[in-house]
PDB file of N, CA and C in Angstrom:
ATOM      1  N   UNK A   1     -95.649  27.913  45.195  1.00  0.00           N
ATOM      2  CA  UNK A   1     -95.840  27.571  46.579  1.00  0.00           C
ATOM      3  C   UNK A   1     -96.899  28.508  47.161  1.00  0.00           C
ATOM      4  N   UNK A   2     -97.688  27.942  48.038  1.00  0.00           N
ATOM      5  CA  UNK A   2     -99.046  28.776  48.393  1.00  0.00           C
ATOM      6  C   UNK A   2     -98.764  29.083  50.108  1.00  0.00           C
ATOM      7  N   UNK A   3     -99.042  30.065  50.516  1.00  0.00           N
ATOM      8  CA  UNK A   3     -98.718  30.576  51.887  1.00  0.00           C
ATOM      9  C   UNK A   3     -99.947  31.005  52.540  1.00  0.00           C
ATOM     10  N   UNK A   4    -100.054  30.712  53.690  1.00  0.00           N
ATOM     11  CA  UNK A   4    -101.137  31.662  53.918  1.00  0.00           C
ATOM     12  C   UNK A   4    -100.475  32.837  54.896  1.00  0.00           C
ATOM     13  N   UNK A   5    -101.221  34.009  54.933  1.00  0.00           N
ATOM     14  CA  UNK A   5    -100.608  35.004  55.713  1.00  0.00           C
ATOM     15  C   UNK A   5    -102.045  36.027  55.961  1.00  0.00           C
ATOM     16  N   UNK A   6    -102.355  36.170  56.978  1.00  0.00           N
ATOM     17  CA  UNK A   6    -103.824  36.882  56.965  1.00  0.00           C
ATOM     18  C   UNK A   6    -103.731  38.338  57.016  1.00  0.00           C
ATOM     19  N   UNK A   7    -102.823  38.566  57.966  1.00  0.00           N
ATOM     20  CA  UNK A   7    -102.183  40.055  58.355  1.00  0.00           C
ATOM     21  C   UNK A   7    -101.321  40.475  56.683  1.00  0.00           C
ATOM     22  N   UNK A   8    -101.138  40.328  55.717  1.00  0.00           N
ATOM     23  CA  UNK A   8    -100.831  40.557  54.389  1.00  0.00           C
ATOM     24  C   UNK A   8    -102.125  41.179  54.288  1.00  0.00           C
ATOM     25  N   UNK A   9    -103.012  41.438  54.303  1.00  0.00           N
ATOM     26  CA  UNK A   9    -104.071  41.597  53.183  1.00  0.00           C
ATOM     27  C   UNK A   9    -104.853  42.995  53.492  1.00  0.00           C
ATOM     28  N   UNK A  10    -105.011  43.985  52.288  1.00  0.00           N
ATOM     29  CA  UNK A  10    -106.243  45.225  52.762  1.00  0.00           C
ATOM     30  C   UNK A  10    -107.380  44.852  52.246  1.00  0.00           C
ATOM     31  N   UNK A  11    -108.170  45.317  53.460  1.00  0.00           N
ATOM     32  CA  UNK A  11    -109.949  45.128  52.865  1.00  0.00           C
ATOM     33  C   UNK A  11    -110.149  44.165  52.478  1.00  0.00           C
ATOM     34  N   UNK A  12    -110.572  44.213  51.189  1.00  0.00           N
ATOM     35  CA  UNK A  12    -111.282  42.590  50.816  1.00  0.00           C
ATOM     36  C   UNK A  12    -110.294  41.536  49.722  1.00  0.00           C
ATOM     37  N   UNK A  13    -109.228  42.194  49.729  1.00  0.00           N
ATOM     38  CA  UNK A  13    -108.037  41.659  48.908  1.00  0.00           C
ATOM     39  C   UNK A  13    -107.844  40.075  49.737  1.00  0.00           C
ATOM     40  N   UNK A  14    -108.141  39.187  49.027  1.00  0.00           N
ATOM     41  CA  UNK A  14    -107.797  37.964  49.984  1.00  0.00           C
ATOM     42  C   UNK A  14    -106.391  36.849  48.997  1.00  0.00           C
ATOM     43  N   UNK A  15    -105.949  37.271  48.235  1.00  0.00           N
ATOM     44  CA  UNK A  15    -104.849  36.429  47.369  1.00  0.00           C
ATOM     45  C   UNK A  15    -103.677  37.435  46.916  1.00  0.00           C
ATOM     46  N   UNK A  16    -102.672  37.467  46.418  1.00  0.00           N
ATOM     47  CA  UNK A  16    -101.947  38.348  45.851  1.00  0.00           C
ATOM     48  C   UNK A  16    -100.925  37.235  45.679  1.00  0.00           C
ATOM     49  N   UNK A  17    -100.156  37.441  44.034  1.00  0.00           N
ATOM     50  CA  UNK A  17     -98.785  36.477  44.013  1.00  0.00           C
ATOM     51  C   UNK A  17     -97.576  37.447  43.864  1.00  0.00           C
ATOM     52  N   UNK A  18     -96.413  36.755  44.624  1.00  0.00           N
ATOM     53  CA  UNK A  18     -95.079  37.960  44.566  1.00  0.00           C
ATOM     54  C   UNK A  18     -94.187  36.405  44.040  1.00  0.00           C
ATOM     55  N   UNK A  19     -93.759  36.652  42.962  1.00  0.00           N
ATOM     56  CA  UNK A  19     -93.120  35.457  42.307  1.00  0.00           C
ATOM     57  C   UNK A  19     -91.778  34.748  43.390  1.00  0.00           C
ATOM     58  N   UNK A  20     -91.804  33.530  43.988  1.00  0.00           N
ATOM     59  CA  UNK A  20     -92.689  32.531  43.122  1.00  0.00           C
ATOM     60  C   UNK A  20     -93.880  32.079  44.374  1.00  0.00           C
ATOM     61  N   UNK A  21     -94.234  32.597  44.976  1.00  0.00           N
ATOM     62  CA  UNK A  21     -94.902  32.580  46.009  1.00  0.00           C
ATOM     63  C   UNK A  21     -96.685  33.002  45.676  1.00  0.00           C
ATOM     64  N   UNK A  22     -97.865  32.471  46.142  1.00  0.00           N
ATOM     65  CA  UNK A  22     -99.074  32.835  46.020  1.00  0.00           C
ATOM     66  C   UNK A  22     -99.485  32.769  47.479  1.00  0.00           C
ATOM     67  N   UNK A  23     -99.688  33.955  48.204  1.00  0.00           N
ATOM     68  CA  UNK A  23    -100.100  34.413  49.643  1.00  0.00           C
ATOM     69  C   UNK A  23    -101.911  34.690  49.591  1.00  0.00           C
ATOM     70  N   UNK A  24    -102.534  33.474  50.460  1.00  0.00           N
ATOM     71  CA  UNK A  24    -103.489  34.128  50.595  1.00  0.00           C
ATOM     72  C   UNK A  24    -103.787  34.343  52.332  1.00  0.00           C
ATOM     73  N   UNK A  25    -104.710  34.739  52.075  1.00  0.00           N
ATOM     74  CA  UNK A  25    -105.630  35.879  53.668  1.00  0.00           C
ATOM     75  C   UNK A  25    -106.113  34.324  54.416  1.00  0.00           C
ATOM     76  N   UNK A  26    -106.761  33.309  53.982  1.00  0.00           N
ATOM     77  CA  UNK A  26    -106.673  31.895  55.046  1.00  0.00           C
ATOM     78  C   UNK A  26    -106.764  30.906  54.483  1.00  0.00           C
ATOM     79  N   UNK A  27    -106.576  29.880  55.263  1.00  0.00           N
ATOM     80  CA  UNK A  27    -105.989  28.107  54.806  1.00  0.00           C
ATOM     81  C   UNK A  27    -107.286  28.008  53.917  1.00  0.00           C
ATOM     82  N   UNK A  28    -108.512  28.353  54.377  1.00  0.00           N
ATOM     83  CA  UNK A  28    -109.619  27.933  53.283  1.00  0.00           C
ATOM     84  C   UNK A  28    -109.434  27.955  51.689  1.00  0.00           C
ATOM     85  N   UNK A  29    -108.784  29.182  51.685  1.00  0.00           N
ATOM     86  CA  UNK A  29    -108.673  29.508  50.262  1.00  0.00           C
ATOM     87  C   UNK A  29    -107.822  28.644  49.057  1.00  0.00           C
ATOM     88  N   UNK A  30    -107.070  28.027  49.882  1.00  0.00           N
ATOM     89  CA  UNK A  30    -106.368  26.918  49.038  1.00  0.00           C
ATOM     90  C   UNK A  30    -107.226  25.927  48.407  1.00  0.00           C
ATOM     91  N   UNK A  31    -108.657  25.693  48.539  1.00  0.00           N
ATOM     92  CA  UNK A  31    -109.674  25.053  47.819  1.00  0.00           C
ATOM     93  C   UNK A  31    -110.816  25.758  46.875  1.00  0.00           C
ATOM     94  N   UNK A  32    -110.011  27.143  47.013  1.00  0.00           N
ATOM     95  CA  UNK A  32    -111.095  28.231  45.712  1.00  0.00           C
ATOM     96  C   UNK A  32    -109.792  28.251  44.400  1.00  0.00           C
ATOM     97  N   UNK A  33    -110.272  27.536  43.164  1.00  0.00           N
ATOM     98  CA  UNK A  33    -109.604  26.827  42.176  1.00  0.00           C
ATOM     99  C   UNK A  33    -109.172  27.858  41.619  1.00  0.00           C
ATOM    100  N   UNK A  34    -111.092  28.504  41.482  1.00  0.00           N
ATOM    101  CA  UNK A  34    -110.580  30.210  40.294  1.00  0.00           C
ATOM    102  C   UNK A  34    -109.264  31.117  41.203  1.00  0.00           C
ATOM    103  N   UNK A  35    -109.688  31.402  42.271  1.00  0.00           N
ATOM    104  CA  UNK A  35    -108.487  31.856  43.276  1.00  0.00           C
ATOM    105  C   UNK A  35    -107.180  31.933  42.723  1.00  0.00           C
ATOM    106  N   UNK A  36    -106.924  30.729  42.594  1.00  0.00           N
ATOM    107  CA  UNK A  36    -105.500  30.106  42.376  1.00  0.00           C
ATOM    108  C   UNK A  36    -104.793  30.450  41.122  1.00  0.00           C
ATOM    109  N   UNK A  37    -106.296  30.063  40.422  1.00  0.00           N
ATOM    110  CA  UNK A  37    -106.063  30.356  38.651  1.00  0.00           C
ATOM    111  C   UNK A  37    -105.771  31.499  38.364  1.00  0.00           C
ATOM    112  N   UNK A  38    -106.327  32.304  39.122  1.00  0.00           N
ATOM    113  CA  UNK A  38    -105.993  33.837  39.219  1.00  0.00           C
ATOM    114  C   UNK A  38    -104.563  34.285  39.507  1.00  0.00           C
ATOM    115  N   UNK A  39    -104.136  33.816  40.498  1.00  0.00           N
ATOM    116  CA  UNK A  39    -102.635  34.291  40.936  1.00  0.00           C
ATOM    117  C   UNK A  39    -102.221  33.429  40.068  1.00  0.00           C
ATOM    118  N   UNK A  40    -102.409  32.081  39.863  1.00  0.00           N
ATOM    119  CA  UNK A  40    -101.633  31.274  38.598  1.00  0.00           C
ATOM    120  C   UNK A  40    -101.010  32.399  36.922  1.00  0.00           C
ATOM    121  N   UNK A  41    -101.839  32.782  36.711  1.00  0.00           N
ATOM    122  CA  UNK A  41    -102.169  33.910  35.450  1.00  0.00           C
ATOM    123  C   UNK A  41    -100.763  35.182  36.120  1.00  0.00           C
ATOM    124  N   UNK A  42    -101.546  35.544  37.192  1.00  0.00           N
ATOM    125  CA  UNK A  42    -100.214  36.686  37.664  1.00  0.00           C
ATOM    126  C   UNK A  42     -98.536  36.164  37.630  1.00  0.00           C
ATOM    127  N   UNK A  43     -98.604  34.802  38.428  1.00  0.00           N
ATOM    128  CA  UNK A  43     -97.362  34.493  38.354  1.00  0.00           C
ATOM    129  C   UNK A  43     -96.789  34.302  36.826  1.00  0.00           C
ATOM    130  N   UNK A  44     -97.580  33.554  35.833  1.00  0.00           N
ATOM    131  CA  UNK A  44     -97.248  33.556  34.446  1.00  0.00           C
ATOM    132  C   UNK A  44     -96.689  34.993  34.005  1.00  0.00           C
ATOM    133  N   UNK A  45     -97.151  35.854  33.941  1.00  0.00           N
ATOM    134  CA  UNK A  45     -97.213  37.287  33.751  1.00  0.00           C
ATOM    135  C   UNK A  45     -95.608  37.351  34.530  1.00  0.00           C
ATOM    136  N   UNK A  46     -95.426  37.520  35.369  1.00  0.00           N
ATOM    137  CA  UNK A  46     -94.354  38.001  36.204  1.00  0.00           C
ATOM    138  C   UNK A  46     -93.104  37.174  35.561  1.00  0.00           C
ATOM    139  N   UNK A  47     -93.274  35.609  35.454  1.00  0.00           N
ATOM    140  CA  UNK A  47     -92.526  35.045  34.910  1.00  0.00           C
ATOM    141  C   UNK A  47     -91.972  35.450  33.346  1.00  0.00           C
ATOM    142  N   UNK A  48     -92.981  35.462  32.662  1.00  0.00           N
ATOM    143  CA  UNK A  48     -92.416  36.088  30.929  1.00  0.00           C
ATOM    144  C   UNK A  48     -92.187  37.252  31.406  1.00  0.00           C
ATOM    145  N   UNK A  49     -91.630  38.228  32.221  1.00  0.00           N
ATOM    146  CA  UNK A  49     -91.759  39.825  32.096  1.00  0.00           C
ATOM    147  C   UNK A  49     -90.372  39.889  33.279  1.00  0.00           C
ATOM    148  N   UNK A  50     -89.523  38.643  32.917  1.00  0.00           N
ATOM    149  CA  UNK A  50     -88.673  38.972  34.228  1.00  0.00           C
ATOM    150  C   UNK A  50     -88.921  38.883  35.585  1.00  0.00           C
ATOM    151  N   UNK A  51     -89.936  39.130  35.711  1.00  0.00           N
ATOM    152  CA  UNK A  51     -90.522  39.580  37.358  1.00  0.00           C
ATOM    153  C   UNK A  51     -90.214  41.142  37.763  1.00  0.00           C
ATOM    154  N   UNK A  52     -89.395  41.612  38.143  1.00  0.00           N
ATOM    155  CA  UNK A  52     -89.029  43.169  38.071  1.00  0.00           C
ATOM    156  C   UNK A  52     -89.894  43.940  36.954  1.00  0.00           C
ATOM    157  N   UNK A  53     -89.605  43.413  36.036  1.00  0.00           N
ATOM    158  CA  UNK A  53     -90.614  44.166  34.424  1.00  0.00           C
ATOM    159  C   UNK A  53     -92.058  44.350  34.994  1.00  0.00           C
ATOM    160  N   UNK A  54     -92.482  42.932  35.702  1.00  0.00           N
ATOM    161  CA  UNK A  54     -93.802  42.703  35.992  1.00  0.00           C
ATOM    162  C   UNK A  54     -94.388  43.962  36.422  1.00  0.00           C
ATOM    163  N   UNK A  55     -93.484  43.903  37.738  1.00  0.00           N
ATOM    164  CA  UNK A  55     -94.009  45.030  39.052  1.00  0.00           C
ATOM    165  C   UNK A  55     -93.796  46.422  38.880  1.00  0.00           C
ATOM    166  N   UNK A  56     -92.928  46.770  37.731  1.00  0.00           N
ATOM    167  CA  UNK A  56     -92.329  48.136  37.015  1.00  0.00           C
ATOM    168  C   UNK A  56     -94.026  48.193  36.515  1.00  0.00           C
ATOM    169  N   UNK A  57     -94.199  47.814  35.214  1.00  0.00           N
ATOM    170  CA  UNK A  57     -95.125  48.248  34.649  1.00  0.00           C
ATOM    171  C   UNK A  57     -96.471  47.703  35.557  1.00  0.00           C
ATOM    172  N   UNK A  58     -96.655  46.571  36.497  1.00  0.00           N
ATOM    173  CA  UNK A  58     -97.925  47.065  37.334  1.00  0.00           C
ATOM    174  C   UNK A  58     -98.412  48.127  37.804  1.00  0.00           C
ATOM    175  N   UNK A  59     -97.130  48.498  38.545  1.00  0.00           N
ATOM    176  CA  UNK A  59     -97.098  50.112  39.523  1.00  0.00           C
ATOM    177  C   UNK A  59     -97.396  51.104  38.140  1.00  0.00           C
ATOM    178  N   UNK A  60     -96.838  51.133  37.018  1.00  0.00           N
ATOM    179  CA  UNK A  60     -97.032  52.516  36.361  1.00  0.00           C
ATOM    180  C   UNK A  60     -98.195  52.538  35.946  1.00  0.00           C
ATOM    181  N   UNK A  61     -98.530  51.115  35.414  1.00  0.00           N
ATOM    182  CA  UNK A  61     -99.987  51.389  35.086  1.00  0.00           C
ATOM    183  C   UNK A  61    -101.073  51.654  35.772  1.00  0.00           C
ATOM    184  N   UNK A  62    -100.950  51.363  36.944  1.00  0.00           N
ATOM    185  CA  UNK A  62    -101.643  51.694  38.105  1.00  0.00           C
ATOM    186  C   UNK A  62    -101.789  52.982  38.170  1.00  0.00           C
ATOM    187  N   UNK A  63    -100.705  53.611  38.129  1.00  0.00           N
ATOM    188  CA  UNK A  63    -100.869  55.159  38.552  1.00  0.00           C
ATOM    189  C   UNK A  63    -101.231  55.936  37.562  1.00  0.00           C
ATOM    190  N   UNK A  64    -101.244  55.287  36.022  1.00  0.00           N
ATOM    191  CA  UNK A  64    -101.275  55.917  34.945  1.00  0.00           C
ATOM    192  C   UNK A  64    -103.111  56.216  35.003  1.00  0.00           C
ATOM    193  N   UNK A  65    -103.877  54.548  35.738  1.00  0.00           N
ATOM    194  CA  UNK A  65    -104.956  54.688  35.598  1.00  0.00           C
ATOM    195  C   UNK A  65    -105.763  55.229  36.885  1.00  0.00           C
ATOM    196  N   UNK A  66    -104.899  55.200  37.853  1.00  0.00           N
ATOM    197  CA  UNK A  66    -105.545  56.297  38.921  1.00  0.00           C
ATOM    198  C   UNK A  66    -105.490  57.651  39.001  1.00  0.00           C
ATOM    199  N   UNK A  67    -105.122  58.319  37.900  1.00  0.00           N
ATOM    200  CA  UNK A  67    -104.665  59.632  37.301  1.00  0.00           C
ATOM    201  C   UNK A  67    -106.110  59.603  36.244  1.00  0.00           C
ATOM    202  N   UNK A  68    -106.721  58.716  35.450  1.00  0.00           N
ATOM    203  CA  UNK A  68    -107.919  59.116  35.045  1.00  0.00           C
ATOM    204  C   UNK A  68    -108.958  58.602  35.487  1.00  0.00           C
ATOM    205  N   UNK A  69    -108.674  57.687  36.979  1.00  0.00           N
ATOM    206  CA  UNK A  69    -109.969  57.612  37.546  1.00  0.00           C
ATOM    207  C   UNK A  69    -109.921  58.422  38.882  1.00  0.00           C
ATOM    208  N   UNK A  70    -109.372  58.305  39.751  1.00  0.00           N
ATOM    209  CA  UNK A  70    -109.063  59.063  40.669  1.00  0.00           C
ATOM    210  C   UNK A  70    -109.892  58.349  41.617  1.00  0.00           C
ATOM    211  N   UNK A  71    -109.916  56.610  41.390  1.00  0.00           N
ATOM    212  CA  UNK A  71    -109.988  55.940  42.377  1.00  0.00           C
ATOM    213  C   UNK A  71    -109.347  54.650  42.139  1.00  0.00           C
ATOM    214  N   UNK A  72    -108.817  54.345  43.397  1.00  0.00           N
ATOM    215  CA  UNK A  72    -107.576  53.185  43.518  1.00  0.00           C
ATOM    216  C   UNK A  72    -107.827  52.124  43.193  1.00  0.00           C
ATOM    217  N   UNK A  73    -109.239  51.625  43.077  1.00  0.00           N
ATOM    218  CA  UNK A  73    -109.781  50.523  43.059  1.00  0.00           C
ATOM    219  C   UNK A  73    -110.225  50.471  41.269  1.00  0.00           C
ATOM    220  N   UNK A  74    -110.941  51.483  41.196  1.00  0.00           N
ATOM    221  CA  UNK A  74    -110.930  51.634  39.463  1.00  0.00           C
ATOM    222  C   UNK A  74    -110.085  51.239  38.710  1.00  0.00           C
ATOM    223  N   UNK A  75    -108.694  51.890  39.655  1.00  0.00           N
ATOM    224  CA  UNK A  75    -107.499  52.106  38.817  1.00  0.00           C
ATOM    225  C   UNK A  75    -106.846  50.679  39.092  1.00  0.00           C
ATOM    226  N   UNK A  76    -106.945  49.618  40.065  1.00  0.00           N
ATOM    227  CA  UNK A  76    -106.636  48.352  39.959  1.00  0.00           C
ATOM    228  C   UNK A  76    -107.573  47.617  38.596  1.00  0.00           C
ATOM    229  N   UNK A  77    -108.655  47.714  39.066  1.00  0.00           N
ATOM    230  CA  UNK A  77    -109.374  47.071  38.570  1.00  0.00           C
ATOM    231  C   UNK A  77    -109.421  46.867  36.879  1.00  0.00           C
ATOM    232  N   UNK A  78    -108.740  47.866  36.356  1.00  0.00           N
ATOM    233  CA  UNK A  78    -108.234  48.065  34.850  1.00  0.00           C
ATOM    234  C   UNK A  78    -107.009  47.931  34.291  1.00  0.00           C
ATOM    235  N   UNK A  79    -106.111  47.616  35.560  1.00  0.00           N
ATOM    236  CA  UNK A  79    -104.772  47.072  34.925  1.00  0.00           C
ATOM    237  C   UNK A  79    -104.708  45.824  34.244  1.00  0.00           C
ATOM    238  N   UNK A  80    -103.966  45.718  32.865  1.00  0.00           N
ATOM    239  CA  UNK A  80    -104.660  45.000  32.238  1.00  0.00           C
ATOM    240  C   UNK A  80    -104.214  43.884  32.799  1.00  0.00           C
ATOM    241  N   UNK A  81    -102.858  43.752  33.237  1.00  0.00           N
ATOM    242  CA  UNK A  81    -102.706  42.258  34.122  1.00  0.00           C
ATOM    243  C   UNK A  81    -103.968  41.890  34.855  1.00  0.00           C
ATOM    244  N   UNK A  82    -104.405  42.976  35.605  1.00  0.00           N
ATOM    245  CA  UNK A  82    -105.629  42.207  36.026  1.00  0.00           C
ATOM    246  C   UNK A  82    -106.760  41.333  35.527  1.00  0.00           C
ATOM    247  N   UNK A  83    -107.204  42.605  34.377  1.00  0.00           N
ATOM    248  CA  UNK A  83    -108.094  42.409  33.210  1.00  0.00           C
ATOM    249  C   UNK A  83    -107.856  40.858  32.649  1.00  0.00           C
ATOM    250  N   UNK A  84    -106.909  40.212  32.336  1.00  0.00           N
ATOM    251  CA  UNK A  84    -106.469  39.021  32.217  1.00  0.00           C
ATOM    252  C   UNK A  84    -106.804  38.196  33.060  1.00  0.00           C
ATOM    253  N   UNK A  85    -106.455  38.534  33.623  1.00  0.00           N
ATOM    254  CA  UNK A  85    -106.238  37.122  35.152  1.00  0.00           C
ATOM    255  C   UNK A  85    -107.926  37.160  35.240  1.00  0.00           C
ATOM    256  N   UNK A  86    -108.524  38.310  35.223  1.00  0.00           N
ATOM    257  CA  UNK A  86    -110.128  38.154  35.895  1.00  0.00           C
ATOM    258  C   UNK A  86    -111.088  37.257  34.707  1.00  0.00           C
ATOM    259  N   UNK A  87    -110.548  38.164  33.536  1.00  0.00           N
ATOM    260  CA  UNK A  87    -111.519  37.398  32.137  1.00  0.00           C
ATOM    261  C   UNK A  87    -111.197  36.065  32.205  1.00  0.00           C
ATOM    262  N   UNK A  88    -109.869  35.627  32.459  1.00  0.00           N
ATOM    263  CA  UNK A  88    -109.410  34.339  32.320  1.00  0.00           C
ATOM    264  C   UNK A  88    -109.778  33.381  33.785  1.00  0.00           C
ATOM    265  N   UNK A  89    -109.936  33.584  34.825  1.00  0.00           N
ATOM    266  CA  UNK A  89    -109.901  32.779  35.410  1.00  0.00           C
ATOM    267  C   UNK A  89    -110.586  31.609  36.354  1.00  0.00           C
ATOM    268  N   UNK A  90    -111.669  31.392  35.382  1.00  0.00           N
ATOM    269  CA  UNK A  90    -112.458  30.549  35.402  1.00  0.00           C
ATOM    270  C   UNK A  90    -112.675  29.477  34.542  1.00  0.00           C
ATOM    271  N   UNK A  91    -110.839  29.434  33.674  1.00  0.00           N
ATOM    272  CA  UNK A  91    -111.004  28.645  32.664  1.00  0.00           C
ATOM    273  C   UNK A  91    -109.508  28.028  32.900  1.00  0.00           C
ATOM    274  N   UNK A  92    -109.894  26.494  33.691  1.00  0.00           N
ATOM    275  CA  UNK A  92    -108.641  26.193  33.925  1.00  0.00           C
ATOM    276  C   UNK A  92    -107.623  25.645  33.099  1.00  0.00           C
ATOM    277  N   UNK A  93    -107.876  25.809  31.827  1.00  0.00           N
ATOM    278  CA  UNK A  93    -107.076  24.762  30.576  1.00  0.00           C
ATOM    279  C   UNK A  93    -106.239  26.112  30.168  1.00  0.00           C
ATOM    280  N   UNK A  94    -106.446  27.492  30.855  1.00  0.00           N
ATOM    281  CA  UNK A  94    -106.259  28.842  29.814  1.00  0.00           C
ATOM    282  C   UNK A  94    -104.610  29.047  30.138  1.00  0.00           C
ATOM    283  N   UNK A  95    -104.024  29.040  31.773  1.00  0.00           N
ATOM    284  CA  UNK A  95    -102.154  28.838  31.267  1.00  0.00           C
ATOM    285  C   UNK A  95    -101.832  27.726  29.863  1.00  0.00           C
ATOM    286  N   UNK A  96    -102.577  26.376  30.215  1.00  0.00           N
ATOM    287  CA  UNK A  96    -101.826  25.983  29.164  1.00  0.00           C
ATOM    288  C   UNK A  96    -101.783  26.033  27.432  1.00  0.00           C
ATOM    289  N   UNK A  97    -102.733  27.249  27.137  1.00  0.00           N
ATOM    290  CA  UNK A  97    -103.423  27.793  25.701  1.00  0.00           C
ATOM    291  C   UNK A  97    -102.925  29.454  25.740  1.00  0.00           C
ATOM    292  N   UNK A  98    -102.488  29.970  26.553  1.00  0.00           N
ATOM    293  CA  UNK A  98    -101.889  31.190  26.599  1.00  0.00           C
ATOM    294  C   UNK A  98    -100.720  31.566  26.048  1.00  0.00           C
ATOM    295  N   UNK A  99    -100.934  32.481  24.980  1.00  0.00           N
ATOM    296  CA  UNK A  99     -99.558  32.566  24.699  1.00  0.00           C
ATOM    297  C   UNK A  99     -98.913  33.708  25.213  1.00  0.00           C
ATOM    298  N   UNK A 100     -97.140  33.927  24.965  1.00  0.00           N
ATOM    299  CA  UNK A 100     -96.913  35.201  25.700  1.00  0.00           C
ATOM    300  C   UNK A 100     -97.336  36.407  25.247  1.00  0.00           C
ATOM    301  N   UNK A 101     -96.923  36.892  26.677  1.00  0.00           N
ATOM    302  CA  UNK A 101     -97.869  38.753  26.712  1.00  0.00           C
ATOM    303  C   UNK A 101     -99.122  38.918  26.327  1.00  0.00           C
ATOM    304  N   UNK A 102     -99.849  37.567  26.488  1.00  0.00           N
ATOM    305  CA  UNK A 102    -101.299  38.237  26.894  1.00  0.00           C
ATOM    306  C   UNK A 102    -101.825  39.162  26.875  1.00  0.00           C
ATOM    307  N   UNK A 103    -101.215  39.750  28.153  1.00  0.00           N
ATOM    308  CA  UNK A 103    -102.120  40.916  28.480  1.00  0.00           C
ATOM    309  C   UNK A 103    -101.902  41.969  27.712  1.00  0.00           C
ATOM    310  N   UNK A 104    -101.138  42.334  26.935  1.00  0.00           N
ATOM    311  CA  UNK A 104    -101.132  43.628  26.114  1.00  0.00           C
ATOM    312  C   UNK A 104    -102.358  43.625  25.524  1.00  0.00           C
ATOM    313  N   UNK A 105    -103.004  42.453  24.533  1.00  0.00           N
ATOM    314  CA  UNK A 105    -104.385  43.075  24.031  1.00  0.00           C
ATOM    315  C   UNK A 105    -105.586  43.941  25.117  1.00  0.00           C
ATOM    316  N   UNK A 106    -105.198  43.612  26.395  1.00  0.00           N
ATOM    317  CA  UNK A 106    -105.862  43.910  27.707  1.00  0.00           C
ATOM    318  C   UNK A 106    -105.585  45.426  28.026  1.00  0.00           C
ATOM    319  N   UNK A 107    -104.446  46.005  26.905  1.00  0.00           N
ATOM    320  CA  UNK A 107    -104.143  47.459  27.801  1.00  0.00           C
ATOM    321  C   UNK A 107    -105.428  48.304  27.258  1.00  0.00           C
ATOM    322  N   UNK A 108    -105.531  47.848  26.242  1.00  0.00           N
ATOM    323  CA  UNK A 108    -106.650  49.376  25.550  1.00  0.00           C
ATOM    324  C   UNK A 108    -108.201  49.627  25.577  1.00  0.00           C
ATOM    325  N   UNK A 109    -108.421  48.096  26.278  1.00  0.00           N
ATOM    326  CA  UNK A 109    -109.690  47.756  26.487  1.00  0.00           C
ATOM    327  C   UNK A 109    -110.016  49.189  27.710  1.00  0.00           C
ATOM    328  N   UNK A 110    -111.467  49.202  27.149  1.00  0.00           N
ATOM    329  CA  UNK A 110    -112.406  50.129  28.379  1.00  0.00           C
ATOM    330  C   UNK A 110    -113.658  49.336  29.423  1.00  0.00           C
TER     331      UNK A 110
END
């Protein structure tokens, strides 16, 4: 289910999914595909991982990688959930060719 919520969002963050929900920043965005595909990929992720698992190991890895970058955005930008969702999401056939846990090949990448 897609929400919009504008006051949700920092800076230039305009999508985020909290299972089973995909919140974006405005009604426009419900017609940006990759967008979708993107939180599509997150919610997958959250789904095989429990959901709790998801957000456990988002947050640690997060902090694991803002501890060797010592910037927040770096340190998003390399979680490998992310790393996934970004390589992937311009390829809309890729939930249904994905297999589980993905993203682990995504942790070791630089």
């Amino acid at each position: 289910m897609i929400l919009v919520f504008k006051h949700f969002f920092y800076k230039n963050y305009v999508g985020l999914s909290l299972w089973p929900f995909i919140f974006l920043k405005n009604t426009s965005l419900k017609e940006d595909v990759v967008l979708i595909n993107h939180e599509r990929i997150h919610l997958s992720q959250q789904r095989e991982l429990l959901i709790l698992i998801f957000y456990f190991l988002y947050a640690l890895e997060w902090g694991i990688r803002f501890l060797r970058y010592f910037d927040s955005y770096k340190a998003y930008q390399n979680i490998s959930f992310e790393r996934e969702a970004y390589e992937n999401e311009d390829n809309m056939d890729y939930l249904s060719n994905r297999k589980p846990l993905s993203f682990i090949k995504y942790l070791w990448r630089s």
